[in-house]
C-alpha atoms as a PDB file:
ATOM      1  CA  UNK A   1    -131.543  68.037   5.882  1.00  0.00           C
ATOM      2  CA  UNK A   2    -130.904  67.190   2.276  1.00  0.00           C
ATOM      3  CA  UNK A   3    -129.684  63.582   0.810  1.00  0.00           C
ATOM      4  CA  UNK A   4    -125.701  63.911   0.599  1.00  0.00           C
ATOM      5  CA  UNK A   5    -124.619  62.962  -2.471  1.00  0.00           C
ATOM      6  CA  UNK A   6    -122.899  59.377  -1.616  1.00  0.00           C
ATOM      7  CA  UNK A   7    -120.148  59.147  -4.194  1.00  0.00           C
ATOM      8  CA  UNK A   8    -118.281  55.413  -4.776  1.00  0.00           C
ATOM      9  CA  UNK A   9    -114.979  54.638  -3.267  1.00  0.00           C
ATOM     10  CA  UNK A  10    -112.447  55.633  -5.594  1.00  0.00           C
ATOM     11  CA  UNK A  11    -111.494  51.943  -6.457  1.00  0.00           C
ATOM     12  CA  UNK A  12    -115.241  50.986  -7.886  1.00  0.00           C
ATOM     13  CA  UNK A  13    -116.467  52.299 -11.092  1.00  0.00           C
ATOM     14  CA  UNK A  14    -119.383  54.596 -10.834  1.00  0.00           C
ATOM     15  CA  UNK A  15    -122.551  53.608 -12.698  1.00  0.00           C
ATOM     16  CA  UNK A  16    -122.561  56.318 -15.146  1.00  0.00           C
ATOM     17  CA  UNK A  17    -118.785  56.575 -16.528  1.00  0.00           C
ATOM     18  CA  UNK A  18    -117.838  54.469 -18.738  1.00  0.00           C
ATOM     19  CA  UNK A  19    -116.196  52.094 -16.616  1.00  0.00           C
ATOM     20  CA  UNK A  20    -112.855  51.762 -17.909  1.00  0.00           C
ATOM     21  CA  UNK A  21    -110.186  50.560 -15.764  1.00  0.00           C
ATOM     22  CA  UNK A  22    -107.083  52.634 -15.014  1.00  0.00           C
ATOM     23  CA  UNK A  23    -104.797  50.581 -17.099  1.00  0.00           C
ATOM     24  CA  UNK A  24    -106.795  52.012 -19.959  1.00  0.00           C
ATOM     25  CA  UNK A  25    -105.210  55.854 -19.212  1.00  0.00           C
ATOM     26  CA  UNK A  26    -101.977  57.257 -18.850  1.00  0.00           C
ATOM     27  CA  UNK A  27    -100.239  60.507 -17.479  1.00  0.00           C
ATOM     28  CA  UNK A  28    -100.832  63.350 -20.428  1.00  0.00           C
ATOM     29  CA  UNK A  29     -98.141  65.639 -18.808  1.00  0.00           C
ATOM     30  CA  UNK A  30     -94.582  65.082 -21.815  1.00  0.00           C
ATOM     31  CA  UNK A  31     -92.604  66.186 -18.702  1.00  0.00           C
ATOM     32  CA  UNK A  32     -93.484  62.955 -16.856  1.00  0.00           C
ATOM     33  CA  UNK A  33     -91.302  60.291 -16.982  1.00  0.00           C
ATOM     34  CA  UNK A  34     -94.665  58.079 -16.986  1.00  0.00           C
ATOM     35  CA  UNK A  35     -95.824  60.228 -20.265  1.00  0.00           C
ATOM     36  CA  UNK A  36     -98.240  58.100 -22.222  1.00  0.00           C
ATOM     37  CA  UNK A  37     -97.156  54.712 -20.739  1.00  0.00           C
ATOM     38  CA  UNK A  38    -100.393  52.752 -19.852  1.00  0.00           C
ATOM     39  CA  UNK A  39    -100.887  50.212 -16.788  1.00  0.00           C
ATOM     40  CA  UNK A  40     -97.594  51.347 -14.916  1.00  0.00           C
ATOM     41  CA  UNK A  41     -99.952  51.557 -11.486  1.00  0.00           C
ATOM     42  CA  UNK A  42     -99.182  56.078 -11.028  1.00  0.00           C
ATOM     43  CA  UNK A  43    -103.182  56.260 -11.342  1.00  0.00           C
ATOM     44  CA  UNK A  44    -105.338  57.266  -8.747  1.00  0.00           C
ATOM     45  CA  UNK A  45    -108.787  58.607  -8.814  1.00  0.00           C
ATOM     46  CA  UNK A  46    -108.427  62.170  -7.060  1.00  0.00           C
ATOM     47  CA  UNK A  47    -112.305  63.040  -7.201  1.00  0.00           C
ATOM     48  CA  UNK A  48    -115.880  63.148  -9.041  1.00  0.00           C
ATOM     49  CA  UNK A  49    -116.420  65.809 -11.336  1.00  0.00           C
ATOM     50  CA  UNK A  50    -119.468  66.948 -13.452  1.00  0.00           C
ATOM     51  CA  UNK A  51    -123.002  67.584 -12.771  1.00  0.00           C
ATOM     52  CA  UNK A  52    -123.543  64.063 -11.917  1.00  0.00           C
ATOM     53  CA  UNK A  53    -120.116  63.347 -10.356  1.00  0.00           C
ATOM     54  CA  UNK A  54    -119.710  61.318 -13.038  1.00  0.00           C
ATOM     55  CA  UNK A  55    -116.618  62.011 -14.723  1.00  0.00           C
ATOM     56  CA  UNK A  56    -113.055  61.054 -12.932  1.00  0.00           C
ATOM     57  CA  UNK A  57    -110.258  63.138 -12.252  1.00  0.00           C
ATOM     58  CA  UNK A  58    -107.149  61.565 -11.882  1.00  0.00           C
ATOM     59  CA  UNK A  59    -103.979  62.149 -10.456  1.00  0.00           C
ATOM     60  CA  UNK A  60    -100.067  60.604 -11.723  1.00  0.00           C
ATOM     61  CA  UNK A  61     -98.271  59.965  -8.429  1.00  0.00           C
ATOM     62  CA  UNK A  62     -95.309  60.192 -10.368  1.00  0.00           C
ATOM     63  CA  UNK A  63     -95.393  64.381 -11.577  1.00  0.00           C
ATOM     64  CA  UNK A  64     -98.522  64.959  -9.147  1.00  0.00           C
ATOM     65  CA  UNK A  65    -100.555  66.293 -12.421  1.00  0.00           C
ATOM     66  CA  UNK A  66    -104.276  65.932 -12.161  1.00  0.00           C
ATOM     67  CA  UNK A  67    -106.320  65.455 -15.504  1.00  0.00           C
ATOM     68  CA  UNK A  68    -109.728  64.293 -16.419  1.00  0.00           C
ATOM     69  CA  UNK A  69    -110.068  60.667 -17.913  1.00  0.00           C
ATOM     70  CA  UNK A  70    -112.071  62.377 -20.981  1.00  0.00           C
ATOM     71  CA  UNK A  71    -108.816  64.296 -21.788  1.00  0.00           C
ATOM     72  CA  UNK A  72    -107.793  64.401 -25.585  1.00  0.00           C
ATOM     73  CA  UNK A  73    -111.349  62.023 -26.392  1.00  0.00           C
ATOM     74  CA  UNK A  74    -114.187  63.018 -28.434  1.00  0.00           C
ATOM     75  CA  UNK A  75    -115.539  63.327 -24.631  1.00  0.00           C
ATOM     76  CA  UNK A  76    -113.453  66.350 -23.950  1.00  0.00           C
ATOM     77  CA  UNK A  77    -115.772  69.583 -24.200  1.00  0.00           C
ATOM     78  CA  UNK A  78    -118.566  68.080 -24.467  1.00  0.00           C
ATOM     79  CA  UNK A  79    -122.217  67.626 -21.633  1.00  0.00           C
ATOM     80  CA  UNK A  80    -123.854  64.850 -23.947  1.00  0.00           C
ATOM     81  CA  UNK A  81    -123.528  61.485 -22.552  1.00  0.00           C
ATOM     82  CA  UNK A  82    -121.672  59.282 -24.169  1.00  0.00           C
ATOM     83  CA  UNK A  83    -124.694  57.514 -25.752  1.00  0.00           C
ATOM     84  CA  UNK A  84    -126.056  60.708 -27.467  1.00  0.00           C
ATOM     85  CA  UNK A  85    -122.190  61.206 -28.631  1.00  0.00           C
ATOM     86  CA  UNK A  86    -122.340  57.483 -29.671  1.00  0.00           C
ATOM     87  CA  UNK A  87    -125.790  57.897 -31.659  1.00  0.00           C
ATOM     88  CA  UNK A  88    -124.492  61.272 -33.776  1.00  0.00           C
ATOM     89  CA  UNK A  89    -121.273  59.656 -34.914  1.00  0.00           C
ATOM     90  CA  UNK A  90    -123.361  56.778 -36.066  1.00  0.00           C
ATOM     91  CA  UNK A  91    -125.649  59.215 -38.121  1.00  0.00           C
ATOM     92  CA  UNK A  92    -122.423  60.216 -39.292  1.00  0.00           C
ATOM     93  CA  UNK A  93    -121.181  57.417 -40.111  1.00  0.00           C
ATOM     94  CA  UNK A  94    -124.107  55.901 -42.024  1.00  0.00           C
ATOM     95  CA  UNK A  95    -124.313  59.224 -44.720  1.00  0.00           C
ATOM     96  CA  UNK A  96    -126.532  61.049 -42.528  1.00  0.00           C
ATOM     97  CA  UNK A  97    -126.315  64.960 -43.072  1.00  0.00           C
ATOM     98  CA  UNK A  98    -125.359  67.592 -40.399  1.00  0.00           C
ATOM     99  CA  UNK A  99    -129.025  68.697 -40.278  1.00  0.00           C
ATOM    100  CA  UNK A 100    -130.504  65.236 -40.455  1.00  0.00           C
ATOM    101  CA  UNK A 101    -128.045  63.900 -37.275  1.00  0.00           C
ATOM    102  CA  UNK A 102    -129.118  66.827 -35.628  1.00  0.00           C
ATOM    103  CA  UNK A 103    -132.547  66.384 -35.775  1.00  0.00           C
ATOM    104  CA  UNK A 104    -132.226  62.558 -35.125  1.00  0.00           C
ATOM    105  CA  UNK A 105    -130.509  63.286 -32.259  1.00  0.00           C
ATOM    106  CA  UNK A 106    -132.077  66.570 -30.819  1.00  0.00           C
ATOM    107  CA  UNK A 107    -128.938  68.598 -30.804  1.00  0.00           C
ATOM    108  CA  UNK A 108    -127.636  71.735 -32.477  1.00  0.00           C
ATOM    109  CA  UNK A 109    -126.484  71.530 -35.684  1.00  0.00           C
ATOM    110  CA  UNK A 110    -122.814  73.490 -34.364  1.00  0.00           C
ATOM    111  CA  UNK A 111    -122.918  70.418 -32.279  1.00  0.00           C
ATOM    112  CA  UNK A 112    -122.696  67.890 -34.371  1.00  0.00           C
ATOM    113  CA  UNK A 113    -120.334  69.975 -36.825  1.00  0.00           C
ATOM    114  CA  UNK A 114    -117.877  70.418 -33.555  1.00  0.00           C
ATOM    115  CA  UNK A 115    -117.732  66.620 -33.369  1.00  0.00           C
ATOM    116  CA  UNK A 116    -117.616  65.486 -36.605  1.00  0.00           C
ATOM    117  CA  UNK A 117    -114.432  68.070 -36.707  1.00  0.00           C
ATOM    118  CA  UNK A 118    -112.848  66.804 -33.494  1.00  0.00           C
ATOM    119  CA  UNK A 119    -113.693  62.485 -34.823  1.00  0.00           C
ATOM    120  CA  UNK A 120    -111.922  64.022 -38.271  1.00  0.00           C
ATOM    121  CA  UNK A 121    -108.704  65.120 -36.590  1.00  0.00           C
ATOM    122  CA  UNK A 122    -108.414  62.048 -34.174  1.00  0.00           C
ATOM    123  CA  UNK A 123    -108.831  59.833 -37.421  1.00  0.00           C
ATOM    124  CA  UNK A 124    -106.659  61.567 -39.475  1.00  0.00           C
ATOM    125  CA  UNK A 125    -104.383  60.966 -36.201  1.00  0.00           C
ATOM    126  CA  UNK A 126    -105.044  57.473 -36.270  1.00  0.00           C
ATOM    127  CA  UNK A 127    -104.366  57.336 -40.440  1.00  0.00           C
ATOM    128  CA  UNK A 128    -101.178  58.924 -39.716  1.00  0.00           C
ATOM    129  CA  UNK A 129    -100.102  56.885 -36.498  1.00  0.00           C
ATOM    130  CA  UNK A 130    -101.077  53.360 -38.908  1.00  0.00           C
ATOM    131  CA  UNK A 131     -98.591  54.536 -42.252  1.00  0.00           C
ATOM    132  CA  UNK A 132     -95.634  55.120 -39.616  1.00  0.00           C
ATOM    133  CA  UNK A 133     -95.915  51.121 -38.193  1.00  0.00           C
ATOM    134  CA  UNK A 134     -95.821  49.975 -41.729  1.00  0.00           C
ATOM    135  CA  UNK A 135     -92.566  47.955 -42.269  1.00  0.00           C
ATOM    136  CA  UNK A 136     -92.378  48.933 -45.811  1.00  0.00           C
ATOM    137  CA  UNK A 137     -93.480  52.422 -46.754  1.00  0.00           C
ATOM    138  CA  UNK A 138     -96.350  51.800 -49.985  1.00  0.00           C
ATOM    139  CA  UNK A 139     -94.532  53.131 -53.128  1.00  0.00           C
ATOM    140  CA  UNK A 140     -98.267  53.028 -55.422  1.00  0.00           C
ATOM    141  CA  UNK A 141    -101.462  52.698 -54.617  1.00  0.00           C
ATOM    142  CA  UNK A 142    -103.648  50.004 -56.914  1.00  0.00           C
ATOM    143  CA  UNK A 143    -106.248  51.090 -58.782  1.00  0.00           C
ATOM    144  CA  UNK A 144    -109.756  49.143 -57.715  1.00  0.00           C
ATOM    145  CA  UNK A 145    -112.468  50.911 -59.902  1.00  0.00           C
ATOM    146  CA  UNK A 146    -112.112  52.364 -62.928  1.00  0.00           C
ATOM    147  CA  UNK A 147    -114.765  55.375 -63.244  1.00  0.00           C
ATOM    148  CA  UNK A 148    -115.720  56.117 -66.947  1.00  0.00           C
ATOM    149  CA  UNK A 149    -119.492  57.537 -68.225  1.00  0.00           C
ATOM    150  CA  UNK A 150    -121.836  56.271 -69.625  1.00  0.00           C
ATOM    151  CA  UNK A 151    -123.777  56.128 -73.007  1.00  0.00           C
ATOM    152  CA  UNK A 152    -126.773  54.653 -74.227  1.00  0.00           C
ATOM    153  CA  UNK A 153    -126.858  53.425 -77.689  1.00  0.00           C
ATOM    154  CA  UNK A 154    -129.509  52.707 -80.129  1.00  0.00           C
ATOM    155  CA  UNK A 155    -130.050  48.962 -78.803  1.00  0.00           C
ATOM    156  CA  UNK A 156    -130.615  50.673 -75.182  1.00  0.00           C
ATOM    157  CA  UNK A 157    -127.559  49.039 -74.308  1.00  0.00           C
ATOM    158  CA  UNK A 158    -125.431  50.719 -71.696  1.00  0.00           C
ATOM    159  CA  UNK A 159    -121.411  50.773 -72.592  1.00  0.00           C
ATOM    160  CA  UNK A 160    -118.417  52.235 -70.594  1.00  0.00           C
ATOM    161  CA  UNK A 161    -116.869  54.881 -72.133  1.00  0.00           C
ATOM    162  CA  UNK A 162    -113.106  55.854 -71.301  1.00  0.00           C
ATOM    163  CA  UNK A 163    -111.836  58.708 -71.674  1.00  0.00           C
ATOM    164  CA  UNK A 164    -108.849  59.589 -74.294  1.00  0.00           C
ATOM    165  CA  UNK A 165    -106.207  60.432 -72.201  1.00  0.00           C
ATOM    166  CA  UNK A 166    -107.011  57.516 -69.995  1.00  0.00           C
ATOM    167  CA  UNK A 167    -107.207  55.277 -72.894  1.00  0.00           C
ATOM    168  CA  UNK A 168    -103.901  56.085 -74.797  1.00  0.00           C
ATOM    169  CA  UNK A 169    -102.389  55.135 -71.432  1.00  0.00           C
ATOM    170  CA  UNK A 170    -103.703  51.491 -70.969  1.00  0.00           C
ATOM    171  CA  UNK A 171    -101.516  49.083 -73.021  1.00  0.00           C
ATOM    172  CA  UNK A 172    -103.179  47.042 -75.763  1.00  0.00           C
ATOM    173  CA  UNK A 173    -101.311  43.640 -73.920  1.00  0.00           C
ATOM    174  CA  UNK A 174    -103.320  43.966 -70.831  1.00  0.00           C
ATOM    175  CA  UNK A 175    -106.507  44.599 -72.792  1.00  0.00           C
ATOM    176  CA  UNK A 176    -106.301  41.647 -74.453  1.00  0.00           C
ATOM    177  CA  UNK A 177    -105.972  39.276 -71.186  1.00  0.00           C
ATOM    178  CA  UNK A 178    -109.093  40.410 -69.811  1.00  0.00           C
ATOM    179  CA  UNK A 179    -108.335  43.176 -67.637  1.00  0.00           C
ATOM    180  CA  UNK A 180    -110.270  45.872 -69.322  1.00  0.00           C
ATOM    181  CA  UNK A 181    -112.147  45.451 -72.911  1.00  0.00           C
ATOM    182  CA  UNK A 182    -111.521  49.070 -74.769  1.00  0.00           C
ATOM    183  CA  UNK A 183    -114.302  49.762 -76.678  1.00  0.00           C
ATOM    184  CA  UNK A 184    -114.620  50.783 -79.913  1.00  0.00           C
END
């Protein structure tokens, strides 16, 4: 007889998820009066899914809606483990391109460009969700780094040049005190 698959009672994390507690979800149904409200106790593991039985399904106790904890992550649609997921947004991150993370990591190319789409849309998300907690909506944005060519001259000396338009527009006054030198 084969070796039954023993799977962990529901309570215990199993080795391969990530091991989040429950607190850490909440019910994704917006008919539920327990929509999106974290550590209210209407979590229950229903069952193991995935090739490994290593994903969770859970069930609200409150609307009786069942849902995967990898719902609306980068997780989602995706059969990498999390580490390989973990490794390609870190090539990402650090300036690698599409075809270098790919071959880094041993995936397809579509695969990476899939997840770098979804990790765009749940930042932008995150952008978005940050500017409406603001107290005070920004009004301008400061300037940091003023970009402007450069030009060699016959010293081999290397001098900013601005540009016209950007120059008529910076007053003399603030020139003077140090904030930019206009050159000649």
């Amino acid at each position: 007889m084969p070796d039954a698959i023993q799977h962990p009672k529901p309570d215990a994390p199993h080795p391969d998820t990530s091991g989040l507690p429950l607190s850490f979800f909440a019910c994704p149904n917006s008919e539920c009066a327990d929509f999106n409200r974290f550590d209210v106790g209407n979590l229950s593991v229903a069952e193991w899914m995935g090739k490994d039985k290593a994903i969770r399904r859970l069930y609200c106790k409150t609307c009786g809606a069942r849902f995967s904890e990898r719902q609306g992550s980068l997780m989602e649609y995706t059969k990498l483990p999390q580490v390989d997921v973990v490794r390609i947004l870190k090539c990402l991150g650090h300036g690698c391109t599409m075809e270098a993370t790919a071959d880094i990591c041993d995936v397809d190319s579509r695969t990476v460009q899939r997840l770098l789409e979804n990790a765009g849309k749940r930042a932008n998300d995150f952008h978005r969700l940050q500017l409406e907690k603001l107290e005070n909506p920004l009004e301008a944005v400061e300037m940091d780094e003023l970009h402007g060519k450069t030009v060699k001259t016959k010293r081999n000396s290397v001098l900013v040049e601005i540009p016209k338009k950007l120059r008529k527009r910076l007053c003399k006054k603030r020139a003077k005190r140090g904030f930019i030198r206009l050159w000649p």
